[in-house]
C-alpha atoms as a PDB file:
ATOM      1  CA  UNK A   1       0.000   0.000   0.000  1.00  0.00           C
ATOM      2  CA  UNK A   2       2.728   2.732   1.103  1.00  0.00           C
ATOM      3  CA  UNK A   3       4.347   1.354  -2.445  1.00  0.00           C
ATOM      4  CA  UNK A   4       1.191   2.771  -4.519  1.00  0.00           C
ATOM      5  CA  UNK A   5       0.939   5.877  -2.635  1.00  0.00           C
ATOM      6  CA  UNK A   6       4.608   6.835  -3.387  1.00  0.00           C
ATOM      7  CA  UNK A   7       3.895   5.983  -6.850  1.00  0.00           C
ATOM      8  CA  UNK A   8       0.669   7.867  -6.775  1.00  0.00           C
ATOM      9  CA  UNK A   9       2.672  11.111  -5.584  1.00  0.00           C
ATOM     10  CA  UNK A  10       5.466  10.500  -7.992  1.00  0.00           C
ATOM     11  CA  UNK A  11       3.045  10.384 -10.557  1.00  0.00           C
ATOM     12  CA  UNK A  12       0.779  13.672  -9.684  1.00  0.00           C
ATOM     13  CA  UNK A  13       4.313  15.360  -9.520  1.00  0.00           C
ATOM     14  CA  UNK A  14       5.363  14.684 -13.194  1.00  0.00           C
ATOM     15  CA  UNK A  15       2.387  15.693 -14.347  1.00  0.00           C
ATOM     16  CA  UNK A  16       2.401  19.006 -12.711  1.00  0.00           C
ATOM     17  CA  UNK A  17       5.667  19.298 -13.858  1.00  0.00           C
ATOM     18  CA  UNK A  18       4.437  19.040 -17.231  1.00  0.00           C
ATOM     19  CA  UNK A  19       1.770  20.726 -17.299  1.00  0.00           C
ATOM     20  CA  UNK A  20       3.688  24.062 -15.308  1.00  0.00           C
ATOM     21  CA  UNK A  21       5.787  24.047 -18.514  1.00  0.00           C
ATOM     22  CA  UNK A  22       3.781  22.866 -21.722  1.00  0.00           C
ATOM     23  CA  UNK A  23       0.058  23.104 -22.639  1.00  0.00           C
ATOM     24  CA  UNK A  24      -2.801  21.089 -22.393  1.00  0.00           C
ATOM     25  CA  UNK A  25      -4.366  19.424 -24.712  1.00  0.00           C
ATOM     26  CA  UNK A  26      -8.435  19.586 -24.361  1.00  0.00           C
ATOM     27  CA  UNK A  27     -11.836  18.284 -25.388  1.00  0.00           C
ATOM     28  CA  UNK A  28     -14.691  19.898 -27.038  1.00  0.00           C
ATOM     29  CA  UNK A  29     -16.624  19.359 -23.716  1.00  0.00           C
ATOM     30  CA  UNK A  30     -13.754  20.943 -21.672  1.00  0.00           C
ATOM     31  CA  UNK A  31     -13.703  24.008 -24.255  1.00  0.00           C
ATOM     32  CA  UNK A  32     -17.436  24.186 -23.352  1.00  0.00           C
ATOM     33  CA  UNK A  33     -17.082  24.672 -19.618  1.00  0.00           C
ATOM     34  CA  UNK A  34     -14.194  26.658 -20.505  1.00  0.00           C
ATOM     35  CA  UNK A  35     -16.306  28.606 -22.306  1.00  0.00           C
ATOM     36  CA  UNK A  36     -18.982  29.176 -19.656  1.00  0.00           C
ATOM     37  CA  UNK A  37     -16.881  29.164 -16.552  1.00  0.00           C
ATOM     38  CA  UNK A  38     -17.390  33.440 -16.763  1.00  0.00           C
ATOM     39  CA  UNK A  39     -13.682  33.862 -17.246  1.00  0.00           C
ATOM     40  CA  UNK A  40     -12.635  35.607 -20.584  1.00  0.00           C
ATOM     41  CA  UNK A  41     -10.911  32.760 -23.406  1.00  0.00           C
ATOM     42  CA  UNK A  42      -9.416  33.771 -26.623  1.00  0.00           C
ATOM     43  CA  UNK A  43     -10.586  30.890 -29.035  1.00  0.00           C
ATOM     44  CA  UNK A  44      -8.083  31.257 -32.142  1.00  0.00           C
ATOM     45  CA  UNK A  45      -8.904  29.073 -35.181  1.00  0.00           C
ATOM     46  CA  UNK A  46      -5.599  28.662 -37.467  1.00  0.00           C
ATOM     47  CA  UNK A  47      -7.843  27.085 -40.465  1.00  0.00           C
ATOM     48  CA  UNK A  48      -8.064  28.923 -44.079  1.00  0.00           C
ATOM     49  CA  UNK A  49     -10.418  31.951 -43.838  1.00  0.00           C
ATOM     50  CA  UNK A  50     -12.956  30.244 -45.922  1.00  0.00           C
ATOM     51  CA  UNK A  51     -13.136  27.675 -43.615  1.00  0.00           C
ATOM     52  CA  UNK A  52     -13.229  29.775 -40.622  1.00  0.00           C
ATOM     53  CA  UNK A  53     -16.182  32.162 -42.414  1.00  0.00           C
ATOM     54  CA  UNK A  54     -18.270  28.226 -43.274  1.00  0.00           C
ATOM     55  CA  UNK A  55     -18.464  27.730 -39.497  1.00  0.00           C
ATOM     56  CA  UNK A  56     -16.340  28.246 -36.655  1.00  0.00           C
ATOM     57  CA  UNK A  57     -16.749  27.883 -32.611  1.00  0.00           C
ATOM     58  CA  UNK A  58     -18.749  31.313 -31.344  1.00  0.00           C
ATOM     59  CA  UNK A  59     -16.551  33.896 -30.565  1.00  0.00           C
ATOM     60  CA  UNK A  60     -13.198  32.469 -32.077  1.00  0.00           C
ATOM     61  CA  UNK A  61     -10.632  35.027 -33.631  1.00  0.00           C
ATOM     62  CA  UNK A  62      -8.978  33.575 -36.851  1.00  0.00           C
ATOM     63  CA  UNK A  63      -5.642  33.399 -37.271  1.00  0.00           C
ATOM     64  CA  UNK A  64      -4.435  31.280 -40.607  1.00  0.00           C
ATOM     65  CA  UNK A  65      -1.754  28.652 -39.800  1.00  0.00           C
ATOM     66  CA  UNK A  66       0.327  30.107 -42.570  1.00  0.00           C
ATOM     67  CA  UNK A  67       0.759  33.456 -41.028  1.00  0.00           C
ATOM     68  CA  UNK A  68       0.407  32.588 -37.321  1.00  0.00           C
ATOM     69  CA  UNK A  69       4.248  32.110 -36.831  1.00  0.00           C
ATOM     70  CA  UNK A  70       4.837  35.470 -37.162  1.00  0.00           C
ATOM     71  CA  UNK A  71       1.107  37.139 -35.556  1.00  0.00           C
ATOM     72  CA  UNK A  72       0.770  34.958 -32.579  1.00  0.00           C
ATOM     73  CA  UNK A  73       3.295  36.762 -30.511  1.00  0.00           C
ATOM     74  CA  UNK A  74       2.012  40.031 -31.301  1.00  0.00           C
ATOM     75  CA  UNK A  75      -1.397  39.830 -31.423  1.00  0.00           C
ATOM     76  CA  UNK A  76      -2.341  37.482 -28.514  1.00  0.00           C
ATOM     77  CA  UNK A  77      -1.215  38.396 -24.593  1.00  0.00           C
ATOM     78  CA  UNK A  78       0.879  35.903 -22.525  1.00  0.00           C
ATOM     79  CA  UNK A  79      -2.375  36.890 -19.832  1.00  0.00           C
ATOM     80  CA  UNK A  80      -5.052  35.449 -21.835  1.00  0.00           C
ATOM     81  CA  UNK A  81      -6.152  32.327 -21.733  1.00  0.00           C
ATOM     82  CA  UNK A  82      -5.927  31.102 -25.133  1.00  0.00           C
ATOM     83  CA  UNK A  83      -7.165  27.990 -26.779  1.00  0.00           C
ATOM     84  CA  UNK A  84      -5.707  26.913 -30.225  1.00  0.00           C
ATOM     85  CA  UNK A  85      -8.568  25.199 -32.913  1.00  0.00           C
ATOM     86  CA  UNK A  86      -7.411  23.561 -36.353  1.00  0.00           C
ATOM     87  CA  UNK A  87      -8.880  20.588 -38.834  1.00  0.00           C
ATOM     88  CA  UNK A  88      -7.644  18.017 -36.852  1.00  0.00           C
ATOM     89  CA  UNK A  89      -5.046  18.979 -33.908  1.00  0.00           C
ATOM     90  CA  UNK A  90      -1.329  18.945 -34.916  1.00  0.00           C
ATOM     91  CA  UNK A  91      -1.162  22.660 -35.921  1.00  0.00           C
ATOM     92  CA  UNK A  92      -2.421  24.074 -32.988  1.00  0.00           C
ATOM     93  CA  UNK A  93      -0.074  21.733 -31.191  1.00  0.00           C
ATOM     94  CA  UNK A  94       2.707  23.098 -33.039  1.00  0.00           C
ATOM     95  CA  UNK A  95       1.332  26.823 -31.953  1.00  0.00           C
ATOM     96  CA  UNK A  96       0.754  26.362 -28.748  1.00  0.00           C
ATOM     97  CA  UNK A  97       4.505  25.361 -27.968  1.00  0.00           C
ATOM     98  CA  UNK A  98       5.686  28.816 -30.095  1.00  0.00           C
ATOM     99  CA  UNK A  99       3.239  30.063 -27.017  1.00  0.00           C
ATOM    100  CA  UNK A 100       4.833  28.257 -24.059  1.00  0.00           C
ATOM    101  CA  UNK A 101       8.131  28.611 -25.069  1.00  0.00           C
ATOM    102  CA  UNK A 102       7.690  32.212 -24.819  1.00  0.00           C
ATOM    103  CA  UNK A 103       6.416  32.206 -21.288  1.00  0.00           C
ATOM    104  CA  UNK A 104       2.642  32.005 -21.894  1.00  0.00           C
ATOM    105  CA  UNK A 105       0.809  30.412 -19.238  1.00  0.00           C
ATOM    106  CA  UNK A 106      -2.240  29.260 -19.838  1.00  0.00           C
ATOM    107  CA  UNK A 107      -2.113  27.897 -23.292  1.00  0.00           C
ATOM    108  CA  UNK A 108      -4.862  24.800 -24.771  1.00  0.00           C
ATOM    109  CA  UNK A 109      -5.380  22.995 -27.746  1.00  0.00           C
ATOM    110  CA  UNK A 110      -8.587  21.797 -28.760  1.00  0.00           C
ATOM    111  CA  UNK A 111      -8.295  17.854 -29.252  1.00  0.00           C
ATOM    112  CA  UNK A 112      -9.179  16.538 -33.151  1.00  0.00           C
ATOM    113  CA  UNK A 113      -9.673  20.228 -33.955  1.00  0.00           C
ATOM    114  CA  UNK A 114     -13.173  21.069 -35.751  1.00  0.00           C
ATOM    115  CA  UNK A 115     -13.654  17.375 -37.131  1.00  0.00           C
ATOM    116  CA  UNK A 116     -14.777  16.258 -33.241  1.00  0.00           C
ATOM    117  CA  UNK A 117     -16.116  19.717 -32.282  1.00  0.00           C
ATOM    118  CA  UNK A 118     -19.572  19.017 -31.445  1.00  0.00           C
ATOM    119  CA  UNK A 119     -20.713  22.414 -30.161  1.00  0.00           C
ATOM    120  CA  UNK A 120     -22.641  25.341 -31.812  1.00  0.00           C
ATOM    121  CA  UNK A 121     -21.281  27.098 -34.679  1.00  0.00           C
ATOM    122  CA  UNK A 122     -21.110  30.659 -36.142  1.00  0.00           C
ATOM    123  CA  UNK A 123     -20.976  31.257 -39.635  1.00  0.00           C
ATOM    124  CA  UNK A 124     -20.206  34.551 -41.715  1.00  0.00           C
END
């Protein structure tokens, strides 16, 4: 029994290691209590803007992958808490460690991207 607890503690501690320096990968339901928890969220979708204008998560800034290397650090603040959307996942991944690396704390991206979002939309 003491065994498992030490593991147990050893364990929690990595993974607040981890988290304390990287981001955290989410699902849609998380970003939905995110997005009604009454704190502010900056909810930046890195797709094509005629993707983003077809239907995009309410109140998401857009962002295209292909010039987000450059805009991220100026246009978003290391306060906000920001959440990265794409098709599937591996560019906001890619973002969100641009983010981290540059001493943003509380950085997210959205798991499978729009293909499993299962929330409302807005459209353009």
């Amino acid at each position: 029994m003491k065994k498992a607890v030490t593991m147990l503690t050893v364990l929690f501690f990595v993974c607040s290691i981890a988290w304390a320096g990287g981001y955290r990968v989410i699902t849609g339901d998380e970003l939905k209590e995110m997005m009604n928890d009454g704190r502010d969220i900056v909810i930046v979708d890195v797709r094509e803007p005629e993707l983003f204008r077809e239907g995009h998560i309410p109140g998401a800034i857009n962002i295209p992958f292909d010039g987000a290397h450059k805009r991220i650090l100026k246009e978003l603040s290391p306060d906000d808490r920001i959440v990265f959307v794409c098709h599937g996942g591996p560019m906001g991944d890619e973002l969100a460690e641009i983010l981290v690396k540059n001493g943003y704390r509380e950085v997210y991206n959205l798991r499978g991207g729009m293909r499993r979002w299962r929330g409302p939309l807005e459209r353009e």
